[in-house]
Protein backbone atom coordinates (compact mmCIF):
# COMPACT_ATOMS: atom_id res chain seq x y z
CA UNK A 1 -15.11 19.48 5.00
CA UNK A 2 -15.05 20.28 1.44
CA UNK A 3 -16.09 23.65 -0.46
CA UNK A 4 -18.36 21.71 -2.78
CA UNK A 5 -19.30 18.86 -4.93
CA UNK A 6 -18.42 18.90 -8.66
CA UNK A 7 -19.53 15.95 -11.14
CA UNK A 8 -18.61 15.27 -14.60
CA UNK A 9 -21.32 14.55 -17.30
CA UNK A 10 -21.84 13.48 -20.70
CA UNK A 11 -22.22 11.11 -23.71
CA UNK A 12 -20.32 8.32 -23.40
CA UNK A 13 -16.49 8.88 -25.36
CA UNK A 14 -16.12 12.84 -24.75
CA UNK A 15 -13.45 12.13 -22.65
CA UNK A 16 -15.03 12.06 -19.01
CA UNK A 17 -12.98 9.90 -17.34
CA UNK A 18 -9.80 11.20 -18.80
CA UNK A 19 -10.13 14.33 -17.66
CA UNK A 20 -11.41 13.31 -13.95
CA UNK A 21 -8.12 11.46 -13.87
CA UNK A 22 -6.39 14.41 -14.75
CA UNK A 23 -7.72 16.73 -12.68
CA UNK A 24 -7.72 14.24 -9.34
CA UNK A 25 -4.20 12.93 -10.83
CA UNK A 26 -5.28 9.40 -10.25
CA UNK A 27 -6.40 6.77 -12.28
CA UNK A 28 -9.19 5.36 -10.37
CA UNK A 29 -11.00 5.35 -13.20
CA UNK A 30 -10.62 3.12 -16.62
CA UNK A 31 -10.54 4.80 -19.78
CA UNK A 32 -10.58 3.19 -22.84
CA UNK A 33 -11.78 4.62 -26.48
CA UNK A 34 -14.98 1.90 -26.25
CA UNK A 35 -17.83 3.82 -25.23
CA UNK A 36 -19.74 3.01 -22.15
CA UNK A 37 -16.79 2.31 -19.67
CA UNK A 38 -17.41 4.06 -16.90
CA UNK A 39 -20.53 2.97 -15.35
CA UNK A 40 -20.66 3.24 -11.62
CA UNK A 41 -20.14 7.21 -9.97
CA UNK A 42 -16.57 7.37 -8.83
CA UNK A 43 -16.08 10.04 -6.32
CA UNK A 44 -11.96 12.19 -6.02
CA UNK A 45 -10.60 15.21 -4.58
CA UNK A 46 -9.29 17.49 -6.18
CA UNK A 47 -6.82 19.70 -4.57
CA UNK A 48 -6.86 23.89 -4.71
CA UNK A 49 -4.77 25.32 -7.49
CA UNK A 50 -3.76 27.56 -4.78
CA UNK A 51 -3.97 25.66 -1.45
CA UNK A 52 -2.83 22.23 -1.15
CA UNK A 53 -5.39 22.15 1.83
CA UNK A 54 -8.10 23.09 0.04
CA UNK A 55 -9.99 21.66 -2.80
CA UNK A 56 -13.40 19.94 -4.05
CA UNK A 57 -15.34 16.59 -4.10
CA UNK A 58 -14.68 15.56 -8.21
CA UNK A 59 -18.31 12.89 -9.12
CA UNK A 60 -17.20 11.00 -12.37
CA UNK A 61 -20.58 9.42 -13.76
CA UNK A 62 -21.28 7.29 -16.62
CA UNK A 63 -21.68 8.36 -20.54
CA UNK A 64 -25.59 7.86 -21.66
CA UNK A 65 -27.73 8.35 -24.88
CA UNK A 66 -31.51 7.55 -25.12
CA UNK A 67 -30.43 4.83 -27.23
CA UNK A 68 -29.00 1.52 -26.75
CA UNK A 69 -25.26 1.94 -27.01
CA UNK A 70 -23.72 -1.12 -24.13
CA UNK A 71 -26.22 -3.43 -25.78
CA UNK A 72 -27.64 -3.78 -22.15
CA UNK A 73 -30.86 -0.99 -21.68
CA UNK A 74 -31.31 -2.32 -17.78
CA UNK A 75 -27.52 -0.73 -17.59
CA UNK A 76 -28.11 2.42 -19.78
CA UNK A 77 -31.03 3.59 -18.34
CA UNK A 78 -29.37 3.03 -14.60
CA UNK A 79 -26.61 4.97 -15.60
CA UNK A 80 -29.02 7.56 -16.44
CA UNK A 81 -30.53 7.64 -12.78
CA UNK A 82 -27.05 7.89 -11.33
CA UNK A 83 -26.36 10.86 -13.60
CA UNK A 84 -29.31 12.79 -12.30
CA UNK A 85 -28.29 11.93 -8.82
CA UNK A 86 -25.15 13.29 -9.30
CA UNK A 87 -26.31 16.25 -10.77
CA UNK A 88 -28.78 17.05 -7.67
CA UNK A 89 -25.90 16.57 -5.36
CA UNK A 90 -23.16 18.94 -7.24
CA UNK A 91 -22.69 22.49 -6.46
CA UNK A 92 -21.39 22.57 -10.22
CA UNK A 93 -22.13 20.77 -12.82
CA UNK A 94 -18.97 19.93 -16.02
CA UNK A 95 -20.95 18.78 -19.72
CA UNK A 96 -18.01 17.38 -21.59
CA UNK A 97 -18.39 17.75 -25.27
CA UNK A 98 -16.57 16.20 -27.98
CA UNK A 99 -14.46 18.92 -29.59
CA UNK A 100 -13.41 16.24 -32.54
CA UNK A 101 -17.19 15.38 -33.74
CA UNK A 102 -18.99 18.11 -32.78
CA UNK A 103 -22.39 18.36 -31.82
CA UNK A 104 -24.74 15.59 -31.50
CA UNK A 105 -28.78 15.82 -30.94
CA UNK A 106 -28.16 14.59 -27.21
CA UNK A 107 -26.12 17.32 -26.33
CA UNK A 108 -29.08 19.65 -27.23
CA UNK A 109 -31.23 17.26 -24.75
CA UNK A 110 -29.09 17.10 -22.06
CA UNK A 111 -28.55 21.10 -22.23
CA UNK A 112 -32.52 21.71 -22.27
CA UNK A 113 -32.53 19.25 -18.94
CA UNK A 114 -29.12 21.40 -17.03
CA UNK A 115 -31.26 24.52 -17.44
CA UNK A 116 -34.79 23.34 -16.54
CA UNK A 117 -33.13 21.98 -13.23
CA UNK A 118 -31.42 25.63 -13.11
CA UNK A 119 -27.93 23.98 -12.75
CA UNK A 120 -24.70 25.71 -12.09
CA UNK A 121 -22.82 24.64 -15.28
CA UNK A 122 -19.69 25.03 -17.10
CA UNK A 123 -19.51 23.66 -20.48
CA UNK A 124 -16.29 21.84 -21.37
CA UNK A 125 -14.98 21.48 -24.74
CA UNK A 126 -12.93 18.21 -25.13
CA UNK A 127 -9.57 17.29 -27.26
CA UNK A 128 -8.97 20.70 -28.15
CA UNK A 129 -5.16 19.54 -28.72
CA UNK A 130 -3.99 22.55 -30.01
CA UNK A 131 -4.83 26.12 -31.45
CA UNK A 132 -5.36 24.91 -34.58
CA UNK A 133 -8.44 23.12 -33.07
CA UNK A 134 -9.96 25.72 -31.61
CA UNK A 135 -12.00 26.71 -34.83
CA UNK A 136 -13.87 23.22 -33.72
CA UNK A 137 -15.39 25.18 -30.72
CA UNK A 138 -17.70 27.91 -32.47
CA UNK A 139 -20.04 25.43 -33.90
CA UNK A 140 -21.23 24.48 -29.92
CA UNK A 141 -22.62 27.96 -29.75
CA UNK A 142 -25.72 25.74 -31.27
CA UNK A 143 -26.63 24.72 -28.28
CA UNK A 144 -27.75 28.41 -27.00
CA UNK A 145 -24.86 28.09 -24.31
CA UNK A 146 -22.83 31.80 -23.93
CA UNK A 147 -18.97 30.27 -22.77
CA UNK A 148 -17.27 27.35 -23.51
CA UNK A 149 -14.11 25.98 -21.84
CA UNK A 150 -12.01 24.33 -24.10
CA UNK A 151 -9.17 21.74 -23.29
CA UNK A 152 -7.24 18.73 -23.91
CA UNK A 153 -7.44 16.37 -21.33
CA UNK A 154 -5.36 14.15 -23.22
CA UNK A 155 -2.55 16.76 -23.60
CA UNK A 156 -2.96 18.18 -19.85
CA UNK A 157 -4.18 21.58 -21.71
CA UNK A 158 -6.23 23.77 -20.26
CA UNK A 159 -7.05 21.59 -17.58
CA UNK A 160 -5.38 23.96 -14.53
CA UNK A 161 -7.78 26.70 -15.51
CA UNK A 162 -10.91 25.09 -15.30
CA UNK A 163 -9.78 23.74 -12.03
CA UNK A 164 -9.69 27.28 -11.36
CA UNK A 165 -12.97 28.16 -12.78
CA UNK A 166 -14.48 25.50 -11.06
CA UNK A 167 -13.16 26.95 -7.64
CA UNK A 168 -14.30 30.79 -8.63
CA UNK A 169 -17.57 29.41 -9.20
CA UNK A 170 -17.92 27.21 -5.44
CA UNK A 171 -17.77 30.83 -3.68
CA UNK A 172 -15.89 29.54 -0.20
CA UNK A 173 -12.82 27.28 -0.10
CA UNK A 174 -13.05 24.62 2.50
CA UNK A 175 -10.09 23.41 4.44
CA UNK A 176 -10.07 19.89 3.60
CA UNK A 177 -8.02 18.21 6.44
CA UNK A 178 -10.73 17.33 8.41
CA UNK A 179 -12.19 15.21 5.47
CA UNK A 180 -8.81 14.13 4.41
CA UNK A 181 -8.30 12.69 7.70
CA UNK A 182 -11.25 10.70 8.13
CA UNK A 183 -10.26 8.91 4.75
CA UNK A 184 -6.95 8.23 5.48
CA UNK A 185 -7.74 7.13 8.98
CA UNK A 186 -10.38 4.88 7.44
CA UNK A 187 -10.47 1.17 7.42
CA UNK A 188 -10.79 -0.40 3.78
CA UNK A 189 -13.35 -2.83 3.35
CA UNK A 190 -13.29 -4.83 -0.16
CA UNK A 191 -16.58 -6.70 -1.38
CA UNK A 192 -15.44 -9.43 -3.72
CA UNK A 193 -17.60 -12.02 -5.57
CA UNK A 194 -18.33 -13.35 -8.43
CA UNK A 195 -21.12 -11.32 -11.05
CA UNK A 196 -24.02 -11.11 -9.86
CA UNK A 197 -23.47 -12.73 -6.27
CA UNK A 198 -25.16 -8.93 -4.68
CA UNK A 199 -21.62 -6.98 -4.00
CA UNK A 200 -23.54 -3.73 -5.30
CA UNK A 201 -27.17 -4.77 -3.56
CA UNK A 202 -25.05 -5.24 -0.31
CA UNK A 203 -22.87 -2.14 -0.56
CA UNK A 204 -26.20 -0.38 -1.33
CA UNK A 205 -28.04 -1.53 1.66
CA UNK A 206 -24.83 -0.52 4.24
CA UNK A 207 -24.65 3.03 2.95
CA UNK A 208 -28.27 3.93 2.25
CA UNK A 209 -28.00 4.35 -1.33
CA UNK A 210 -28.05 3.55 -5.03
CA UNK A 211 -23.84 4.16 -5.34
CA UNK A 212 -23.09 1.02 -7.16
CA UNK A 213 -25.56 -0.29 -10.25
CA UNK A 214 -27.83 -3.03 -9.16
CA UNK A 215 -29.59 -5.10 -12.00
CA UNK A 216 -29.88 -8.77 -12.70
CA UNK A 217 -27.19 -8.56 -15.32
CA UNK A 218 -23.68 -9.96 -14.52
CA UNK A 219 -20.95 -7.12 -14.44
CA UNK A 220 -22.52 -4.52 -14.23
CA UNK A 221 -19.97 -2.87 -11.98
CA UNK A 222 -16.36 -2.28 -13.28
CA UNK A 223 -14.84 0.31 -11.41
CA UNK A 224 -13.97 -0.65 -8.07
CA UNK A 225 -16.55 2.44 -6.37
CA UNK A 226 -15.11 4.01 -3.03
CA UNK A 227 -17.89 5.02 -0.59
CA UNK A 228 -17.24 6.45 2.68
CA UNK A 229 -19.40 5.56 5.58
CA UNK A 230 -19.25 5.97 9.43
CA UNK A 231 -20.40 2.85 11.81
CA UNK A 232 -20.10 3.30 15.60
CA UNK A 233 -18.43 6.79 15.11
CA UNK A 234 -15.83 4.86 13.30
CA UNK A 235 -14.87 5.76 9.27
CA UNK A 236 -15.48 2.98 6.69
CA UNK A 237 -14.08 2.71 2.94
CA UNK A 238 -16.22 -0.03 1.25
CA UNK A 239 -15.08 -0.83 -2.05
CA UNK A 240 -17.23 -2.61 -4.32
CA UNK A 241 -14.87 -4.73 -6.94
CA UNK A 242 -16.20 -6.03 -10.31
CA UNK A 243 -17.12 -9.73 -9.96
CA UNK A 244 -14.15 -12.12 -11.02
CA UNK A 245 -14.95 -14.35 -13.51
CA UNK A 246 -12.56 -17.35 -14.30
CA UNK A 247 -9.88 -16.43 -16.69
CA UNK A 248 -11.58 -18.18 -19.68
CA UNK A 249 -14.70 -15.89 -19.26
CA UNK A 250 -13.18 -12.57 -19.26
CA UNK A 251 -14.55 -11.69 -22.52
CA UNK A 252 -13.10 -8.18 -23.41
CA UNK A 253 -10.27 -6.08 -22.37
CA UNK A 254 -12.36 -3.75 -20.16
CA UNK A 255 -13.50 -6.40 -17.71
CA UNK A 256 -10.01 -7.92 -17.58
CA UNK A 257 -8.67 -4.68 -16.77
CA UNK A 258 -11.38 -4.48 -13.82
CA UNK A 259 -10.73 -7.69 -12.49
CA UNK A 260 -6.85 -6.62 -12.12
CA UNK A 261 -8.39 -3.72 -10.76
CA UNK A 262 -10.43 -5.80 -8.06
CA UNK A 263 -7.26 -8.06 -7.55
CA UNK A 264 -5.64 -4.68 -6.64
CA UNK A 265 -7.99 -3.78 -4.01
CA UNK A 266 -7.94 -7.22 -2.42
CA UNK A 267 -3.99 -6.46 -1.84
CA UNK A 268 -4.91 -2.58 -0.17
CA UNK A 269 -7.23 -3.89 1.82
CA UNK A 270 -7.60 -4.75 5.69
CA UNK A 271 -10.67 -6.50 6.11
CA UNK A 272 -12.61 -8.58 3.11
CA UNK A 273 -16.14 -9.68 2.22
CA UNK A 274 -16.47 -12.44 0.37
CA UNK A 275 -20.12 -12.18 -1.05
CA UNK A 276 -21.94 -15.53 -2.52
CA UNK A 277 -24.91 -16.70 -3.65
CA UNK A 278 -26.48 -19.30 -1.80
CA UNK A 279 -28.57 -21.11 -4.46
CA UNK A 280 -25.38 -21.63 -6.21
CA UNK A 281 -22.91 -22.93 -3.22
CA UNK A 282 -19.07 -21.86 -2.59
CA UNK A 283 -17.64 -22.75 -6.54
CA UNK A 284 -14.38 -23.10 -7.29
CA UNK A 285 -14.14 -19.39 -8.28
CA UNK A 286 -15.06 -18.39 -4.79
CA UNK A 287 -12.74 -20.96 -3.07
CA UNK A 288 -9.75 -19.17 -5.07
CA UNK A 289 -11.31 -15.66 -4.07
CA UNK A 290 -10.59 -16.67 -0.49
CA UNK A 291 -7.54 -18.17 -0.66
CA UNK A 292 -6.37 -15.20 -2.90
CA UNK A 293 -7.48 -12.81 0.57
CA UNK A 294 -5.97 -15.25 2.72
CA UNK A 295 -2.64 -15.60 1.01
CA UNK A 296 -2.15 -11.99 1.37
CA UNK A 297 -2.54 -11.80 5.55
CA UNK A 298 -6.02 -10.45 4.79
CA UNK A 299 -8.89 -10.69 7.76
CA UNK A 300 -12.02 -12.44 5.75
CA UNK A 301 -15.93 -12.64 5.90
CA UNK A 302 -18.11 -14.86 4.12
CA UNK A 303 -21.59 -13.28 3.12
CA UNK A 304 -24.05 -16.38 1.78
CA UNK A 305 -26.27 -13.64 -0.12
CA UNK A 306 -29.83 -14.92 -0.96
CA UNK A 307 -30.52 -17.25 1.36
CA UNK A 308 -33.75 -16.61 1.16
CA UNK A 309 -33.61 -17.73 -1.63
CA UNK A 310 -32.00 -21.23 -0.70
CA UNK A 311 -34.49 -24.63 -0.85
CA UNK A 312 -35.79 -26.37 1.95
CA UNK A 313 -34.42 -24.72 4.32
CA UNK A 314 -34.70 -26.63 7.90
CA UNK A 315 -33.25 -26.36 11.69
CA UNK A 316 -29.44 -26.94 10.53
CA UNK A 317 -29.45 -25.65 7.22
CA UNK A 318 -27.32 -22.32 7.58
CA UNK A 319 -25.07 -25.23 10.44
CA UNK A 320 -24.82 -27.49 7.33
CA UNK A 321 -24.20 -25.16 4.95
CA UNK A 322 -21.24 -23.63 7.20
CA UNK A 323 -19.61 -26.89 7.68
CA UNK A 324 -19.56 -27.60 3.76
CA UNK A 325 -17.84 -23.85 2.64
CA UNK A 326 -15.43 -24.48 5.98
CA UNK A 327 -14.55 -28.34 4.77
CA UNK A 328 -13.77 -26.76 0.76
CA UNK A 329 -12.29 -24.33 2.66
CA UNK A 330 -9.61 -26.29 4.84
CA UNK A 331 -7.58 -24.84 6.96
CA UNK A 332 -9.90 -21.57 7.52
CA UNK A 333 -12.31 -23.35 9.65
CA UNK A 334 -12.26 -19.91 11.72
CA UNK A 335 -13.82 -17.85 8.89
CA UNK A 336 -16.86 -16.18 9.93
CA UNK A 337 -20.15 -16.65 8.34
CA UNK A 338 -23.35 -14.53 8.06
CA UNK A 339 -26.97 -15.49 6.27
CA UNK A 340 -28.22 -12.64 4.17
CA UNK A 341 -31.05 -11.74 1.97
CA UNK A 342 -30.25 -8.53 0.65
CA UNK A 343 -33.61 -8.17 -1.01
CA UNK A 344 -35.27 -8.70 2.59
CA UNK A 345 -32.89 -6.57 4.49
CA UNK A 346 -31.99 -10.10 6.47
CA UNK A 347 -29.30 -10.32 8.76
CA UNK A 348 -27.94 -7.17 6.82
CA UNK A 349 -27.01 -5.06 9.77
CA UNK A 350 -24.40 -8.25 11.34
CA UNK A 351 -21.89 -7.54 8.10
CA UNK A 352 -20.82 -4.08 9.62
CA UNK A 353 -20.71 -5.85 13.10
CA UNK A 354 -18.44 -8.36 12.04
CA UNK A 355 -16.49 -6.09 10.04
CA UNK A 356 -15.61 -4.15 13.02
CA UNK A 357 -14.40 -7.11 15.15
CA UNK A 358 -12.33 -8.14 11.89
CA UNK A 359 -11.03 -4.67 11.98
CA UNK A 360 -9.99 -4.56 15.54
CA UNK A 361 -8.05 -7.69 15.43
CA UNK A 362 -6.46 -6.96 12.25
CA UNK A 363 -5.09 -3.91 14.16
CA UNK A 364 -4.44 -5.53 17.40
CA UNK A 365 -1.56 -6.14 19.70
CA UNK A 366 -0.92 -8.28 22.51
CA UNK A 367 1.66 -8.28 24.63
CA UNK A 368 4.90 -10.71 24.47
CA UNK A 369 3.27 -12.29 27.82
CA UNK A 370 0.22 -13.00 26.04
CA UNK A 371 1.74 -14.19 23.01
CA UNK A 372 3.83 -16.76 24.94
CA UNK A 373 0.77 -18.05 27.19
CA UNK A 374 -0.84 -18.35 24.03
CA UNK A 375 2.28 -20.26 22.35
CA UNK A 376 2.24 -22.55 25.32
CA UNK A 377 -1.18 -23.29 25.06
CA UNK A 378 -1.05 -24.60 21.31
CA UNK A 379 2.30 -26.87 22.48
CA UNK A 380 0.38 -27.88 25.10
CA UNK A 381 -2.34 -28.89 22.85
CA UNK A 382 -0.66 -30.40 20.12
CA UNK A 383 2.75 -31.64 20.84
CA UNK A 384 5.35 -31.02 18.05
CA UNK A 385 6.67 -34.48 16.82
CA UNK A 386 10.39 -36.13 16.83
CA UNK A 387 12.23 -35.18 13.87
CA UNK A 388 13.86 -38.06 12.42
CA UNK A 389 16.39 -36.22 10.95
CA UNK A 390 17.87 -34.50 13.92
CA UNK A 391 16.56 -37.05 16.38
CA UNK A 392 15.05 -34.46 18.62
CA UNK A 393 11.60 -32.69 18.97
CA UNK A 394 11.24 -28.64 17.69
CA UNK A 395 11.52 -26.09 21.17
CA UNK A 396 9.94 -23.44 20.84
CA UNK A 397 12.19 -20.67 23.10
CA UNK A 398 10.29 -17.35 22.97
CA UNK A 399 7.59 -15.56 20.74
CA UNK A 400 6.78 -11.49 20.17
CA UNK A 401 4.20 -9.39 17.97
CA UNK A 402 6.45 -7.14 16.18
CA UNK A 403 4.05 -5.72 13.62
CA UNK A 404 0.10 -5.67 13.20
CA UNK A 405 -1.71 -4.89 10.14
CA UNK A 406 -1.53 -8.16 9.55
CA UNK A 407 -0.58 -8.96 12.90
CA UNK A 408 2.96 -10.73 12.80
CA UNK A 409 4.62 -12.68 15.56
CA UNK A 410 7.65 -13.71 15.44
CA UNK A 411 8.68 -17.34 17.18
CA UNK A 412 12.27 -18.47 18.01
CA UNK A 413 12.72 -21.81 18.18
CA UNK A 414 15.60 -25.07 17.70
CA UNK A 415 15.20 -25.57 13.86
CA UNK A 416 12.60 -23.01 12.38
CA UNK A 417 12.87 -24.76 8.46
CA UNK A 418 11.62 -28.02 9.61
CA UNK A 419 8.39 -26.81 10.96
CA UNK A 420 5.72 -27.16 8.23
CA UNK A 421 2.65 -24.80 7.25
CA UNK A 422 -0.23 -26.77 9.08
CA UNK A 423 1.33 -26.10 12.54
CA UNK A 424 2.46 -22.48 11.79
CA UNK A 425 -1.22 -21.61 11.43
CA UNK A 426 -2.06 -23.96 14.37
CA UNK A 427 -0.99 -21.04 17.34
CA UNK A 428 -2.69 -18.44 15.56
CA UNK A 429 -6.02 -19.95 15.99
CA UNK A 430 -5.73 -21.03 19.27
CA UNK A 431 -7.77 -18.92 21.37
């Protein structure tokens, strides 16, 4: 439990994101002085000023202006809609202001809308750095607004006491273990793709929500956006990642600074979904996507996404297609596969299915009996060859899980540096 729901609002370049980093004392999310970075609602906690165990739910949402400012109006005006749903969720409401230029004609707009919807607000004041800025903050009494709050969240100033406002104002402090516990205990599920392949439409569909932006235009999404969910009384993480572009098409420092981000979450990750798009096949891109999950131990699932929209489809299509991602795919012929149409709610409800098989062998152990039928098995099936240079074939003595999460079993045998990769993996997918 939490003792309420906070979000952060604004025109784009107050200083939003800056100061939800500072007051979760993360930075989940990307700031940069080009307006329009944060697009997607990224959700923190922020912990008590008194009470480590107590705290709030911190919603950072996107800057917006009635005007066209990301050269992209399909973005602007969804970043709009998430901005109103995060203000009908929050208990309190923060309108960052720009203490350096002052007030702009949107402020007055977006003041008029907080008090028609009869919002519990506290107006922030932004890059105050010092006293000798605080002359900046009488001109804001414009806006027909009684209190400011001013800080730096830049400088860390004044940031502590509007944490503490901000709790005065949420009337009961929760004890958040209980909601602490269900994240930590959660499984973390990253949705990679390239733009545009339906990560967001997909994450949208499994949660029952607009949380990530969904429009036709690539990249849209460049925070990786956390969203809790529970499936068979189990807790879920999903992340949706900005799509990774090849290097050559990472136009601007923002993106490339998401797609490190999305790298990242590969790498924190137990299970990953690989999202495609099935008129345009498994590309190179999405080959290196896998391999990139697979080279770090990471359980993966393929997600064809808009099959419906795929062309003369027969019988053995979704068999055909299979066999062709498997074959670029080599030696992950064991990867499993699922059909999709996001925009027809197809085959939608197998991801989280599959997911939570991934999940439970990703966390599994088996016994050292097990493990050594299992070895036997896979010698049995394909006999290790002579080595020429010792003359003799490889014995394999004993094997043991010591670890899971990946799982990791460890095999004692004559002459361990001879064995090549091929037959290393060969055990592990023997049923």
């Amino acid at each position: 439990m939490i003792a309420g729901i906070v979000a952060i609002i604004g025109r784009p370049n107050v200083g939003k994101s800056t100061l939800f980093n500072r007051m979760t004392r993360s930075t989940k999310a990307i700031v940069d002085d080009q307006p329009g970075v944060t697009r997607d609602r990224l959700f923190g906690t922020v912990s008590s000023v008194e009470d480590d165990d107590a705290g709030f739910l911190l919603i950072d949402t996107g800057g917006f202006e009635t005007k066209d400012l990301y050269y992209q109006p399909f973005a602007n005006n969804i970043v709009w809609e998430q901005t109103q749903q995060a203000i009908t969720d929050a208990d309190v409401v923060l309108m960052v202001l720009d203490g350096k230029t002052g007030v702009h004609p949107h402020d007055f707009q977006l003041v008029t809308y907080l008090k028609e919807n009869g919002k519990n607000v506290i107006y922030v004041i932004n890059k105050i750095d010092g006293r000798e800025h605080e002359m900046n903050t009488l001109e804001f009494y414009e806006l027909g607004v009684e209190k400011f709050t001013s800080v730096s969240a830049a400088h860390n100033r004044g940031v502590w006491d509007l944490c503490a406002e901000v709790e005065s104002q949420l009337n009961n402090k929760t004890d958040l273990k209980e909601h602490r516990a269900l994240v930590d205990g959660a499984s973390k599920i990253a949705i990679i793709g390239r733009p545009n392949a339906g990560k967001s439409s997909i994450l949208n569909r499994l949660c029952g929500e607009e949380r990530s932006l969904v429009s036709d235009i690539a990249g849209t999404t460049r925070d990786t956006v956390d969203t809790n969910i529970i499936y068979n009384k189990k807790p879920y993480v999903l992340l949706d990642t900005a799509g990774v572009r090849r290097k050559k098409k990472i136009f601007d420092k923002i993106e490339g600074m998401s797609v490190m981000r999305s790298i990242r979450t590969i790498e924190d990750a137990d299970v990953v979904v690989l999202v495609m798009a099935a008129d345009e096949g498994l590309s190179d891109q999405d080959a290196r996507l896998a391999s990139l999950a697979l080279d770090k131990y990471k359980p993966l699932l393929i997600v064809v996404n808009k099959w419906d929209l795929y062309p003369n489809k027969e019988t053995n299509s979704s068999r055909d297609y299979a066999i062709e991602i498997h074959e670029k795919l080599r030696d992950a012929a064991y990867i499993p596969i699922i059909f999709a149409s996001c925009l027809e709610n197809q085959r939608i409800h197998k991801i989280m299915a599959a997911v939570e098989e991934l999940c439970a062998n990703y966390e599994k152990r088996v016994s050292t009996a097990k493990v050594n039928e299992s070895l036997q098995r896979a010698v049995l099936a394909h006999t290790p060859a002579i080595l020429r240079r010792y003359s003799k074939r490889v014995k394999f003595y004993f094997a043991t899980q010591v670890s899971a999460k990946p799982p990791t079993i460890v095999v004692k045998c004559n002459v361990a540096e001879e064995i090549q990769e091929s037959y290393k993996r060969f055990p592990c997918e023997t049923p």
